[in-house]
C-alpha atoms as a PDB file:
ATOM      1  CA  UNK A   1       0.000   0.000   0.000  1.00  0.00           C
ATOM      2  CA  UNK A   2       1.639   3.559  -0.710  1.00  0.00           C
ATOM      3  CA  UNK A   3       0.404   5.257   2.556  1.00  0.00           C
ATOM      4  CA  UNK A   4       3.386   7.460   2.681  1.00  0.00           C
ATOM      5  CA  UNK A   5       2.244   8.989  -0.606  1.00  0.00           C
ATOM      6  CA  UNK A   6      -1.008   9.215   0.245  1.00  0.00           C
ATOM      7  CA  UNK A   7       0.156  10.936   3.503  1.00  0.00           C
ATOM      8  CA  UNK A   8       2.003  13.982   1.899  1.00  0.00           C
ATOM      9  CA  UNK A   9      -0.424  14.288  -0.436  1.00  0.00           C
ATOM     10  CA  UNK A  10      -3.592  14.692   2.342  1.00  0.00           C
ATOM     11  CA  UNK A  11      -1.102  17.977   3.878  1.00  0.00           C
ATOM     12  CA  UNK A  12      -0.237  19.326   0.383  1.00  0.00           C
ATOM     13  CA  UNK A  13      -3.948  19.009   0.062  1.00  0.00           C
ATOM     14  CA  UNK A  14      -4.409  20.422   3.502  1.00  0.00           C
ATOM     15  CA  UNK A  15      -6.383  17.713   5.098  1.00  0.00           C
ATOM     16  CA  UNK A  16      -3.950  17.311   8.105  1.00  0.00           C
ATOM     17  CA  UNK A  17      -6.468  16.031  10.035  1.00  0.00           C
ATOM     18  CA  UNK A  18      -7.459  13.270   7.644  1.00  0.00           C
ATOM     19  CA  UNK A  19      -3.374  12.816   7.511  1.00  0.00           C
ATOM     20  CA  UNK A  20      -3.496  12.425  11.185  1.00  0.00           C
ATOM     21  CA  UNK A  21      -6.354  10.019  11.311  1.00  0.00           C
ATOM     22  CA  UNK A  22      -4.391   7.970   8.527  1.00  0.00           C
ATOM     23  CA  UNK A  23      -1.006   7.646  10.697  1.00  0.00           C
ATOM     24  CA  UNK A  24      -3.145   6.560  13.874  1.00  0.00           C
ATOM     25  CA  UNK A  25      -5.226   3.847  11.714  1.00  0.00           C
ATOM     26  CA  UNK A  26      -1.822   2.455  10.501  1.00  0.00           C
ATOM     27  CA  UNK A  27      -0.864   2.250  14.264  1.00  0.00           C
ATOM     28  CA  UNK A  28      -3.533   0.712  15.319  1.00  0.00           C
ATOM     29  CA  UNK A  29      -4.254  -3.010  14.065  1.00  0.00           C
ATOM     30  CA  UNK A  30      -7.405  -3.380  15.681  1.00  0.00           C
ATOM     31  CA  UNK A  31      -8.894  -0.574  13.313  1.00  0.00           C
ATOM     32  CA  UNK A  32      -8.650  -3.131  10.132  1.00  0.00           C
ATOM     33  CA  UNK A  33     -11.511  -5.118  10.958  1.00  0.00           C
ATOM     34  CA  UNK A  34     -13.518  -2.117   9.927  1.00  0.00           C
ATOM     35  CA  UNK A  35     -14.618  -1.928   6.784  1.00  0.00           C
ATOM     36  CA  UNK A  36     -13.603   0.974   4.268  1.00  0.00           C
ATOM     37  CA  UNK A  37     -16.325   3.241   4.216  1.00  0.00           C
ATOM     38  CA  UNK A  38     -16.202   3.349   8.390  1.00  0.00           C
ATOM     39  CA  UNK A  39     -12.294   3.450   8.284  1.00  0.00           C
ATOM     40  CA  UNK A  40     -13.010   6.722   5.929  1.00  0.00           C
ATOM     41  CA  UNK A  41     -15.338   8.008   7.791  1.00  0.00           C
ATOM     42  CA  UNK A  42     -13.422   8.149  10.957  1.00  0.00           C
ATOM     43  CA  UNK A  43     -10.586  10.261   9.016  1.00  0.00           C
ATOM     44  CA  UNK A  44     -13.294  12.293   7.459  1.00  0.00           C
ATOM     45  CA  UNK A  45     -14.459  13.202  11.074  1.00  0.00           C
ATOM     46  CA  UNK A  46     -11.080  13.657  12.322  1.00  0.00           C
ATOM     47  CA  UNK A  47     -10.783  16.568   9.112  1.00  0.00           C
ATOM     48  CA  UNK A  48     -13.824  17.830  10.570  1.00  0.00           C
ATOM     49  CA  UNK A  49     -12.493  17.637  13.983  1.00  0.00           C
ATOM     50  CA  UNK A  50      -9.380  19.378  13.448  1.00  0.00           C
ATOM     51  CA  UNK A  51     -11.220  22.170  11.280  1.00  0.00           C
ATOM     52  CA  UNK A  52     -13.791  23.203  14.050  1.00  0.00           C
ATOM     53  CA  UNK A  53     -10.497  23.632  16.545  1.00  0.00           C
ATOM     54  CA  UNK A  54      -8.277  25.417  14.421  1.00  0.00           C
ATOM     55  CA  UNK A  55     -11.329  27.718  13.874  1.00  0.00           C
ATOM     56  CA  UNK A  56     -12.098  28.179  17.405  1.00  0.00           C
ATOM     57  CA  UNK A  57      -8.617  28.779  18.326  1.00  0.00           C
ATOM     58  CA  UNK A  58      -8.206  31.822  15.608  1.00  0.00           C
ATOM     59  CA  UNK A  59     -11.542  33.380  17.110  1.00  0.00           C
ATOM     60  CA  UNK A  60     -11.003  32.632  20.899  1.00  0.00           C
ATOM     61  CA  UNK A  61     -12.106  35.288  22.763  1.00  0.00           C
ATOM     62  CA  UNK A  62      -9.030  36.462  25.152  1.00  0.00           C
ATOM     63  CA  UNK A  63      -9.525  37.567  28.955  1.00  0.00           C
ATOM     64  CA  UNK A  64      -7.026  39.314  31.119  1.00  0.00           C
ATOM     65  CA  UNK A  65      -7.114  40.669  34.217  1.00  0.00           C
ATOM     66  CA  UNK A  66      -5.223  44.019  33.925  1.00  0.00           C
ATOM     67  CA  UNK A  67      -2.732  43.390  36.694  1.00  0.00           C
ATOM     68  CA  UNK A  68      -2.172  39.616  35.627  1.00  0.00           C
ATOM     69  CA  UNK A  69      -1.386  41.296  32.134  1.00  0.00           C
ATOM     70  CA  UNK A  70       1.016  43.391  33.213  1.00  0.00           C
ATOM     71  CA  UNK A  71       3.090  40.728  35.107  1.00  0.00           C
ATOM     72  CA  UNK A  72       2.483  38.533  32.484  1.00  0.00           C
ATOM     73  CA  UNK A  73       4.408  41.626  30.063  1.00  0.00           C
ATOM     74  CA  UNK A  74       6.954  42.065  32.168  1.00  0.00           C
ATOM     75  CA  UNK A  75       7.812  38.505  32.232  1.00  0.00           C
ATOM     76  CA  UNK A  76       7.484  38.293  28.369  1.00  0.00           C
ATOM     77  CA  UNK A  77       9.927  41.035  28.063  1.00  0.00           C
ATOM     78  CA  UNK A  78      12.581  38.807  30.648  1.00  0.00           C
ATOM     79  CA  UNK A  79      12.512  35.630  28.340  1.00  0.00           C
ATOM     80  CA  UNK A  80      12.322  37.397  25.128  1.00  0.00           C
ATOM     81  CA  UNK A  81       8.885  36.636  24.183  1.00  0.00           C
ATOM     82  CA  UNK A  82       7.017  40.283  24.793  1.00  0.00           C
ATOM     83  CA  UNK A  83       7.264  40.711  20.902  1.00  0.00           C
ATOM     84  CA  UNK A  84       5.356  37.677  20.608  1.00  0.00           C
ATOM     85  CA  UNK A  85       2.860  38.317  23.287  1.00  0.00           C
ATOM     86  CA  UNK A  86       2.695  41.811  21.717  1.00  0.00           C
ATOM     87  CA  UNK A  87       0.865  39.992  18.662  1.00  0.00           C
ATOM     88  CA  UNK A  88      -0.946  37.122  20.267  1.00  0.00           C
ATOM     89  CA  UNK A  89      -2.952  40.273  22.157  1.00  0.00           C
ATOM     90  CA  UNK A  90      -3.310  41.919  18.729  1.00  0.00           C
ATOM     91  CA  UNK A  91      -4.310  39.304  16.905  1.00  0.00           C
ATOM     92  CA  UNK A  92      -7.154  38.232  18.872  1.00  0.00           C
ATOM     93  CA  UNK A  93     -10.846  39.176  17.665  1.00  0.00           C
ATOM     94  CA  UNK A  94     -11.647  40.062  21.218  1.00  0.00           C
ATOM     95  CA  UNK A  95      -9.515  41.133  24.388  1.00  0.00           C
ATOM     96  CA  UNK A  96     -11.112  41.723  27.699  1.00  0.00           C
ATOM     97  CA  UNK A  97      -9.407  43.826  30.290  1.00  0.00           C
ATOM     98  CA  UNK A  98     -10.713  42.830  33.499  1.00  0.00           C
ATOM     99  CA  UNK A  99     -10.104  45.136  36.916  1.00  0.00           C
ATOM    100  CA  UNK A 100      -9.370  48.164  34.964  1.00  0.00           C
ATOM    101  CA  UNK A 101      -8.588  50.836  38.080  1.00  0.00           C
ATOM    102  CA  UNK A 102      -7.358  48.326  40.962  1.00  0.00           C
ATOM    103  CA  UNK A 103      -4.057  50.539  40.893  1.00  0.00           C
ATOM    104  CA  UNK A 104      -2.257  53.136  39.416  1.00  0.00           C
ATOM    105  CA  UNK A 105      -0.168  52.349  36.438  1.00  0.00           C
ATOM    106  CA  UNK A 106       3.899  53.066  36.759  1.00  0.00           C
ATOM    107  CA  UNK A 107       5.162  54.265  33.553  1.00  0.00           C
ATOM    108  CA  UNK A 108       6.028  50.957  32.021  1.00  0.00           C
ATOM    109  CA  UNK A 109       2.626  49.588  32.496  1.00  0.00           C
ATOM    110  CA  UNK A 110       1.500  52.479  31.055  1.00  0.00           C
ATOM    111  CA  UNK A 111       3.801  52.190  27.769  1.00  0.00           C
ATOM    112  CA  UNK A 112       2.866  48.830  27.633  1.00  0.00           C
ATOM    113  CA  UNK A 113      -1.033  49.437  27.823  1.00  0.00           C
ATOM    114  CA  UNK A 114      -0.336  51.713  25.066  1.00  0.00           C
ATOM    115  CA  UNK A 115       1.431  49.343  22.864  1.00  0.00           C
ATOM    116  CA  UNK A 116      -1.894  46.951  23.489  1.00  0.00           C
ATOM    117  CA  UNK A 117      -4.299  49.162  22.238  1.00  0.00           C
ATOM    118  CA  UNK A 118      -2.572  50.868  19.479  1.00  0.00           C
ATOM    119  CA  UNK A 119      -1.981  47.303  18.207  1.00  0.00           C
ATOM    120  CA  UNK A 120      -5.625  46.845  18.046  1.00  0.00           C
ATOM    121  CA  UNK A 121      -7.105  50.344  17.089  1.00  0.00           C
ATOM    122  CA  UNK A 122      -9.962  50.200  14.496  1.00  0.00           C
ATOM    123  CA  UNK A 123      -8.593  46.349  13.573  1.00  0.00           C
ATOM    124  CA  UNK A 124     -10.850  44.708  16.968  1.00  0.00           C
ATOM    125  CA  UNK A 125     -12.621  45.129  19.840  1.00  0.00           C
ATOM    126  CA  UNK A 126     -12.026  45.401  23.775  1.00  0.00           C
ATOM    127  CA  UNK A 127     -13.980  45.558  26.581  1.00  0.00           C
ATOM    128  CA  UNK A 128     -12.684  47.140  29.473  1.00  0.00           C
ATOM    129  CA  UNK A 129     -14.213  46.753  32.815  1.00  0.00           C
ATOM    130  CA  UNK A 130     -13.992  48.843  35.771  1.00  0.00           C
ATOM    131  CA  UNK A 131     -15.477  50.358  39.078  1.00  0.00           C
ATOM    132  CA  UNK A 132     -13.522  53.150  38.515  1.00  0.00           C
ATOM    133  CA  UNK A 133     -16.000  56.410  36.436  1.00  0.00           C
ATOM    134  CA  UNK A 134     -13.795  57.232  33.238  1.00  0.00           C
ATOM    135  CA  UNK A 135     -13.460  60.781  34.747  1.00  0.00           C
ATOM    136  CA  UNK A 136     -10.584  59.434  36.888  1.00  0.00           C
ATOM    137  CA  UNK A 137      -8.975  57.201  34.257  1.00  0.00           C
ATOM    138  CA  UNK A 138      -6.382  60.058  33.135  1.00  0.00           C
ATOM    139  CA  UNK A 139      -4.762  60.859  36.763  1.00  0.00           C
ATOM    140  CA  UNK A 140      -4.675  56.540  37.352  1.00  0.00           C
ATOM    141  CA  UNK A 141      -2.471  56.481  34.217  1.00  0.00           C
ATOM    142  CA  UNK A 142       0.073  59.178  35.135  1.00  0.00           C
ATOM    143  CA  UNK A 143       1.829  60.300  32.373  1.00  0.00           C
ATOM    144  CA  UNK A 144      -0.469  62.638  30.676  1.00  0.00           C
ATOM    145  CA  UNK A 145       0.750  62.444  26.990  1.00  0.00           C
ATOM    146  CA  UNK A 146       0.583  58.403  27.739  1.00  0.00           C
ATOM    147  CA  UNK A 147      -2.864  58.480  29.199  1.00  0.00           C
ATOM    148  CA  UNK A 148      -3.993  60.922  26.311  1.00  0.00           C
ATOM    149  CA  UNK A 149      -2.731  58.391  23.867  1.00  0.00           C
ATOM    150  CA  UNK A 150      -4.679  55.675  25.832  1.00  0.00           C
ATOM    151  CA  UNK A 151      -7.682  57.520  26.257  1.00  0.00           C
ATOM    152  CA  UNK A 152      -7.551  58.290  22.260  1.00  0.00           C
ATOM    153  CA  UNK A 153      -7.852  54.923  22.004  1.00  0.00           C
ATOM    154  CA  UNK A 154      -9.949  53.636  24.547  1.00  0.00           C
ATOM    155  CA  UNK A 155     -12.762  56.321  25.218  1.00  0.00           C
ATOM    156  CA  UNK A 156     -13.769  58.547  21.652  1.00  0.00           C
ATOM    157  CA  UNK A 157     -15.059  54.914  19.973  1.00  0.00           C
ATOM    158  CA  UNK A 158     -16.185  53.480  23.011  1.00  0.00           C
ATOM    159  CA  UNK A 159     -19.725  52.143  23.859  1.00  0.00           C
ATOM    160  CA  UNK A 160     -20.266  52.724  27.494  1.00  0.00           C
ATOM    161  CA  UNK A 161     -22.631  50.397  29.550  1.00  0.00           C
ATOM    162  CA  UNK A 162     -22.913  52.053  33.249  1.00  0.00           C
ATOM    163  CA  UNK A 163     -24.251  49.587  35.632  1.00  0.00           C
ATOM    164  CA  UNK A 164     -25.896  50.323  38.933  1.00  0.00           C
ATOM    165  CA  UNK A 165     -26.615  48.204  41.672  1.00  0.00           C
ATOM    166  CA  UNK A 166     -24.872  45.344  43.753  1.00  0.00           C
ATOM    167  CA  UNK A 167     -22.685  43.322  41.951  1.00  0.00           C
ATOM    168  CA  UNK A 168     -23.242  39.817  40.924  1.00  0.00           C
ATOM    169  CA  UNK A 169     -20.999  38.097  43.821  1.00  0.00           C
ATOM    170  CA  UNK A 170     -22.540  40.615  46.619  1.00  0.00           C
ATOM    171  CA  UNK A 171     -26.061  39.200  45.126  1.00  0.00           C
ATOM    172  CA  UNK A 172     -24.999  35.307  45.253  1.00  0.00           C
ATOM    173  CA  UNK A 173     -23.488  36.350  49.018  1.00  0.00           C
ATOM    174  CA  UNK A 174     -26.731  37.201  49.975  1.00  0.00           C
ATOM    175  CA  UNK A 175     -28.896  34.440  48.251  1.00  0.00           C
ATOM    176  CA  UNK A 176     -26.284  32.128  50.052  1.00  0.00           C
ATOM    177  CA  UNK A 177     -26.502  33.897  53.535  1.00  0.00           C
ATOM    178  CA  UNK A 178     -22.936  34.398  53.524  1.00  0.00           C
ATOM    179  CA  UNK A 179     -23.356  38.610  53.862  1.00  0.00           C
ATOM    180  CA  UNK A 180     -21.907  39.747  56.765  1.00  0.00           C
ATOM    181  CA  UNK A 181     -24.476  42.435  56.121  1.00  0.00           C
ATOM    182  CA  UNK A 182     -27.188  40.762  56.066  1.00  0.00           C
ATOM    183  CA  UNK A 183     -26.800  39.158  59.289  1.00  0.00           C
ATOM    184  CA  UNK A 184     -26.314  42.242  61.532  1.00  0.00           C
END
């Protein structure tokens, strides 16, 4: 049987996941007491299979909390990977920044929050959350020509949802009867 040509020529056609399925069938002896047409139809699911994933993974939706971010940038730029982190963040369809606010920034997290979102302006979308009223965002960020250049960014396209009321884990506290509050 020519299974290596039949191999290379499933990836040239780009059916690597019918190429996979092929390798694992030749591994596996137990697999030829199937018939053809089910022996086909397993590769034909694993092309399927490996379709939906690589799909999925080029639109997975990406969540960060800020602060995690940040260490995880300064880290990148240790080992040489920031570059690449840099694009993963800017390639993504959608990037949520959790716990915008929790801080102030220091000047590198500010650069580096800058890099983020001038990667991504007008090519996707972020969502930034925060307990913090925008009206504060400039003094959090410091550097005013920085946190003009983030707020260029962030703010003049923005859709703003303002929320009111208890948040969702003070609401679960109470349904639970774990509020201190409630107990007093």
């Amino acid at each position: 049987m020519l299974t290596h040509p039949t191999h290379e020529r499933l990836i040239a056609l780009g059916l690597i996941g019918m190429a996979k399925a092929l390798e694992e069938q030749r591994r596996q002896s137990d697999l030829a007491a199937l018939d053809f047409e089910e022996r086909l139809a397993l590769m034909i699911d694993r092309e399927a299979i490996e379709r939906e994933n690589k799909l999925i993974n080029r639109l997975k939706v990406l969540y960060h909390r800020l602060p995690r971010l940040f260490d995880a940038l300064l880290i990148a730029r240790g080992d040489g990977r920031y570059g690449r982190l840099l694009k993963t963040l800017a390639r993504v369809e959608l990037l949520i920044l959790d716990d915008w606010g929790l801080a102030p920034l220091t000047p590198e997290q500010g650069r580096d929050l800058l890099e983020v979102l001038d990667d991504r302006h007008g090519r996707s979308s972020t969502i930034v959350t925060s307990q913090l009223p925008v009206e504060h965002w400039h003094e959090l960020i410091g550097n005013p020509t920085i946190a003009d250049a983030i707020l260029d960014r962030l703010v003049h396209n923005a859709h703003r949802l303002i929320l009111n009321g208890d948040s969702m884990r003070k609401l679960a506290a109470k349904q639970s009867g774990l509020d201190a509050n409630e107990a007093a």
